[in-house]
Protein backbone atom coordinates (compact mmCIF):
# COMPACT_ATOMS: atom_id res chain seq x y z
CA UNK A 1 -6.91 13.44 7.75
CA UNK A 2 -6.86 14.79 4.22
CA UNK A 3 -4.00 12.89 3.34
CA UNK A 4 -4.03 9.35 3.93
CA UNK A 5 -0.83 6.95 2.63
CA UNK A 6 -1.42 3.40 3.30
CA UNK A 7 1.39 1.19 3.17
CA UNK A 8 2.18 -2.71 3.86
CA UNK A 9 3.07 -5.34 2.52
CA UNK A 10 1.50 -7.48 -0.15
CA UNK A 11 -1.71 -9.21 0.78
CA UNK A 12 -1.82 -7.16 4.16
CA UNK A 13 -5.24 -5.86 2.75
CA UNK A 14 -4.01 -2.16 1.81
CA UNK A 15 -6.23 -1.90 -1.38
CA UNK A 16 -9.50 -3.36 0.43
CA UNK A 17 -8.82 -0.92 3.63
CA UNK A 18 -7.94 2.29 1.61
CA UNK A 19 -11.17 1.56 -0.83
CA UNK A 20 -13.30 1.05 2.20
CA UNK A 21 -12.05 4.40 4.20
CA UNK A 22 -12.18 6.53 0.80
CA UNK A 23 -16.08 5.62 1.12
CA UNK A 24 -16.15 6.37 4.42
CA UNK A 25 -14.21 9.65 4.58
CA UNK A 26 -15.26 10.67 0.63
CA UNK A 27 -11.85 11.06 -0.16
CA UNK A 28 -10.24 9.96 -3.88
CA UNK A 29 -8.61 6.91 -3.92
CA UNK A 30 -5.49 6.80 -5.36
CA UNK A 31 -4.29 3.02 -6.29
CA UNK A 32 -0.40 2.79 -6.74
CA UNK A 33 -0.99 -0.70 -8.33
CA UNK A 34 -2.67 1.02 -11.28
CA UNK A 35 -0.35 3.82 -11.68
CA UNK A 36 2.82 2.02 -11.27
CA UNK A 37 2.24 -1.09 -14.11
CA UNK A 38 1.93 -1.30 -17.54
CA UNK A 39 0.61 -3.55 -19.64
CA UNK A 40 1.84 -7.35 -19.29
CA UNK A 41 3.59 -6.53 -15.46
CA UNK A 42 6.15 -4.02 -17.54
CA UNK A 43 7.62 -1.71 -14.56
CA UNK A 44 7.91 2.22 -15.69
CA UNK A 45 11.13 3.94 -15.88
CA UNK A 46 12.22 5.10 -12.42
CA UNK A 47 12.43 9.01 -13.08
CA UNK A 48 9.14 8.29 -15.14
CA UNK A 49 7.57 6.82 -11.75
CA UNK A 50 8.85 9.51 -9.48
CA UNK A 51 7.18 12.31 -11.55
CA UNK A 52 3.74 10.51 -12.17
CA UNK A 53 4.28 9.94 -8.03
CA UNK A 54 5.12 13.60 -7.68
CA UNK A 55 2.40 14.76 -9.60
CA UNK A 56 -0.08 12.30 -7.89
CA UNK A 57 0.70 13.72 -4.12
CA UNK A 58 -0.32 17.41 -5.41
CA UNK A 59 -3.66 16.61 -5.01
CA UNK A 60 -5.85 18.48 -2.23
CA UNK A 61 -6.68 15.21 -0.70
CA UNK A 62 -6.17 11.69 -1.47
CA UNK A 63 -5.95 8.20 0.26
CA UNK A 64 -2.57 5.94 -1.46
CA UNK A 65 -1.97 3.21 -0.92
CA UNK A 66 0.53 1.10 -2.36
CA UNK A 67 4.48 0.53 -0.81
CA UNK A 68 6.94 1.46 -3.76
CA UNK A 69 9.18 2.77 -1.17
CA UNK A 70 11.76 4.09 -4.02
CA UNK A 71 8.45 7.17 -3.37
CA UNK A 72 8.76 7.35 0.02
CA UNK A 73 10.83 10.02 0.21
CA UNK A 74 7.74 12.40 -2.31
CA UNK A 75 4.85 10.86 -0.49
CA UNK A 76 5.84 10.56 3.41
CA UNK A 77 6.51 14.33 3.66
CA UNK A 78 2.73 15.11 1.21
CA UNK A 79 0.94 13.15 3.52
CA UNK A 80 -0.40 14.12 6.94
CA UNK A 81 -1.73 10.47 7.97
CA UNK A 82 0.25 7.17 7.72
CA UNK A 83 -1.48 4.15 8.28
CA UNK A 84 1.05 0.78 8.64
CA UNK A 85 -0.30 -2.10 7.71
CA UNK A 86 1.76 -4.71 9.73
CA UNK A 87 -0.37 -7.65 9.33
CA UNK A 88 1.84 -11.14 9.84
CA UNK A 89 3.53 -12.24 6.81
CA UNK A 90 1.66 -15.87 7.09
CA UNK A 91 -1.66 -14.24 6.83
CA UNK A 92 0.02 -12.39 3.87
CA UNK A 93 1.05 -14.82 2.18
CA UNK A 94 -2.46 -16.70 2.45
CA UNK A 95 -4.54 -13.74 1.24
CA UNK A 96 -2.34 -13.90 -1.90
CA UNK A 97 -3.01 -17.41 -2.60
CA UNK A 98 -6.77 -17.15 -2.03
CA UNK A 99 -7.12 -14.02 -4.27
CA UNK A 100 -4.99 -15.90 -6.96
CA UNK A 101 -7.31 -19.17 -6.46
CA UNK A 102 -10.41 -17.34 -6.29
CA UNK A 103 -9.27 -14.76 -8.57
CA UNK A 104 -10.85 -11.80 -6.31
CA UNK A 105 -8.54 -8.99 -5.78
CA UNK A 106 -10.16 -6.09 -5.19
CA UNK A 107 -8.05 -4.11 -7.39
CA UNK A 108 -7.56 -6.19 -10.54
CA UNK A 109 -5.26 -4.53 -12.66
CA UNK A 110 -6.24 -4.58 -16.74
CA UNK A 111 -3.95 -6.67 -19.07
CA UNK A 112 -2.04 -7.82 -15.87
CA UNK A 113 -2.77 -11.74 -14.72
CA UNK A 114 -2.14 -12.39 -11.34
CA UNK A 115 0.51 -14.88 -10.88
CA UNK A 116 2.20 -15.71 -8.05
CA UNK A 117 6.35 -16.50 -8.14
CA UNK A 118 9.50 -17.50 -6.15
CA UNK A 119 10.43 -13.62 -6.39
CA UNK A 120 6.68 -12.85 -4.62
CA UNK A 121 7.12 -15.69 -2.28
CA UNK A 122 10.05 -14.18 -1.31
CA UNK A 123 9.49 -10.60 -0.75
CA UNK A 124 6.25 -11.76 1.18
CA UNK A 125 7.41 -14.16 3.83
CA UNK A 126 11.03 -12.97 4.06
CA UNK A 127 12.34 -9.41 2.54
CA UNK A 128 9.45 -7.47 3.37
CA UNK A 129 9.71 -8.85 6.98
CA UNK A 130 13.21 -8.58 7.61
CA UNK A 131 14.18 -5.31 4.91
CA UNK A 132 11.10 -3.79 4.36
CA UNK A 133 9.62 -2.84 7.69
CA UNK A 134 13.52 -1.66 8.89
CA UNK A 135 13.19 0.72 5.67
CA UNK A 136 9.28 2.11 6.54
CA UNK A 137 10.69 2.50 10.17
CA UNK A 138 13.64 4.94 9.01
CA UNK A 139 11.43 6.78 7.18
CA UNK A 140 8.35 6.80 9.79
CA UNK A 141 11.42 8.38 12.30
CA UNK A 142 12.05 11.27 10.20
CA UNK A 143 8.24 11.74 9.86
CA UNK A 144 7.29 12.59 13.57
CA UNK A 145 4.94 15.14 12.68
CA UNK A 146 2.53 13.01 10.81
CA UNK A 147 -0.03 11.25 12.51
CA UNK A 148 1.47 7.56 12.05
CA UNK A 149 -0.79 4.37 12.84
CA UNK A 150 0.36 0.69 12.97
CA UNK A 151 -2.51 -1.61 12.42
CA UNK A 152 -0.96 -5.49 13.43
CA UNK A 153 -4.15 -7.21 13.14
CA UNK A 154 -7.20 -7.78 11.09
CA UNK A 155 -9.45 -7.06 14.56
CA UNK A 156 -7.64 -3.47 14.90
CA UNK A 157 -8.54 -2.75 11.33
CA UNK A 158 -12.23 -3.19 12.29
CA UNK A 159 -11.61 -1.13 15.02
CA UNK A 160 -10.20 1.70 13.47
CA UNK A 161 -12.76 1.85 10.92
CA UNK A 162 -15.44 1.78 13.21
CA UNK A 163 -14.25 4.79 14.67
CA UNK A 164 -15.94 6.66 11.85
């Protein structure tokens, strides 16, 4: 495991998970969050993205996490390891309130308030569910080569860390 993409849905703990493996494993930790937005939530240009994406995965080892699946298609063939969060979209959706309310996340991004909207609602408890996972799924078929790993719950997580 030299090559570690983490991927999941918001709130499903990706950026806590990947920061606590890099430690483990002493690998670089490579936060999609912080490449991906610019000041004030202002989204890059998409060919801009896929280069800073394709120039991110030519590292000698990494752990990334972060979905943008418009990447997939650069980072699923880099990687080696992929590691699924598929924590339920409930828990989700409560991790993003409580890092909102206690203002917490792990992986605060400069000059970028966290806010919470209908559009994030959304994506959390019903198009990442229904759309997203069917789109990680066609990609994780092409990919049987890689050493793929669903994590469901918060218990497994535990477990697979402990394993190191």
């Amino acid at each position: 495991m030299k090559k570690i993409l983490i991927i999941g849905s918001c709130g499903s703990g990706k950026s806590t998970f990947a920061k606590a493996l890099s430690k483990k494993l002493n690998l670089p930790l490579i936060g999609l969050d912080q490449c991906y937005w610019k000041h004030g939530w202002v989204r890059p240009e998409r060919e801009e993205w896929r280069k800073r994406v394709s120039e991110l995965v030519k590292g000698e080892n990494w752990i990334m996490e972060g979905n943008y699946q418009s990447t997939f298609d650069i980072r699923f063939p880099a990687s080696d390891t992929i590691i699924v969060l598929n924590i339920n979209r409930f828990i989700c959706f409560w991790r993003i309130w409580k890092r909102r309310i206690l203002k917490n996340r792990t992986d605060k991004l400069d000059s970028c308030d966290e806010k919470i909207d209908f559009e994030l609602m959304k994506w959390v408890l019903w198009d990442y569910p229904t759309r997203g996972k069917k789109q990680i799924n066609g990609f994780l078929s092409q990919y049987s080569d890689k050493d793929i790993i669903i994590i469901r719950k918060s218990k497994d997580l535990k477990r697979f860390m402990s394993n190191f």
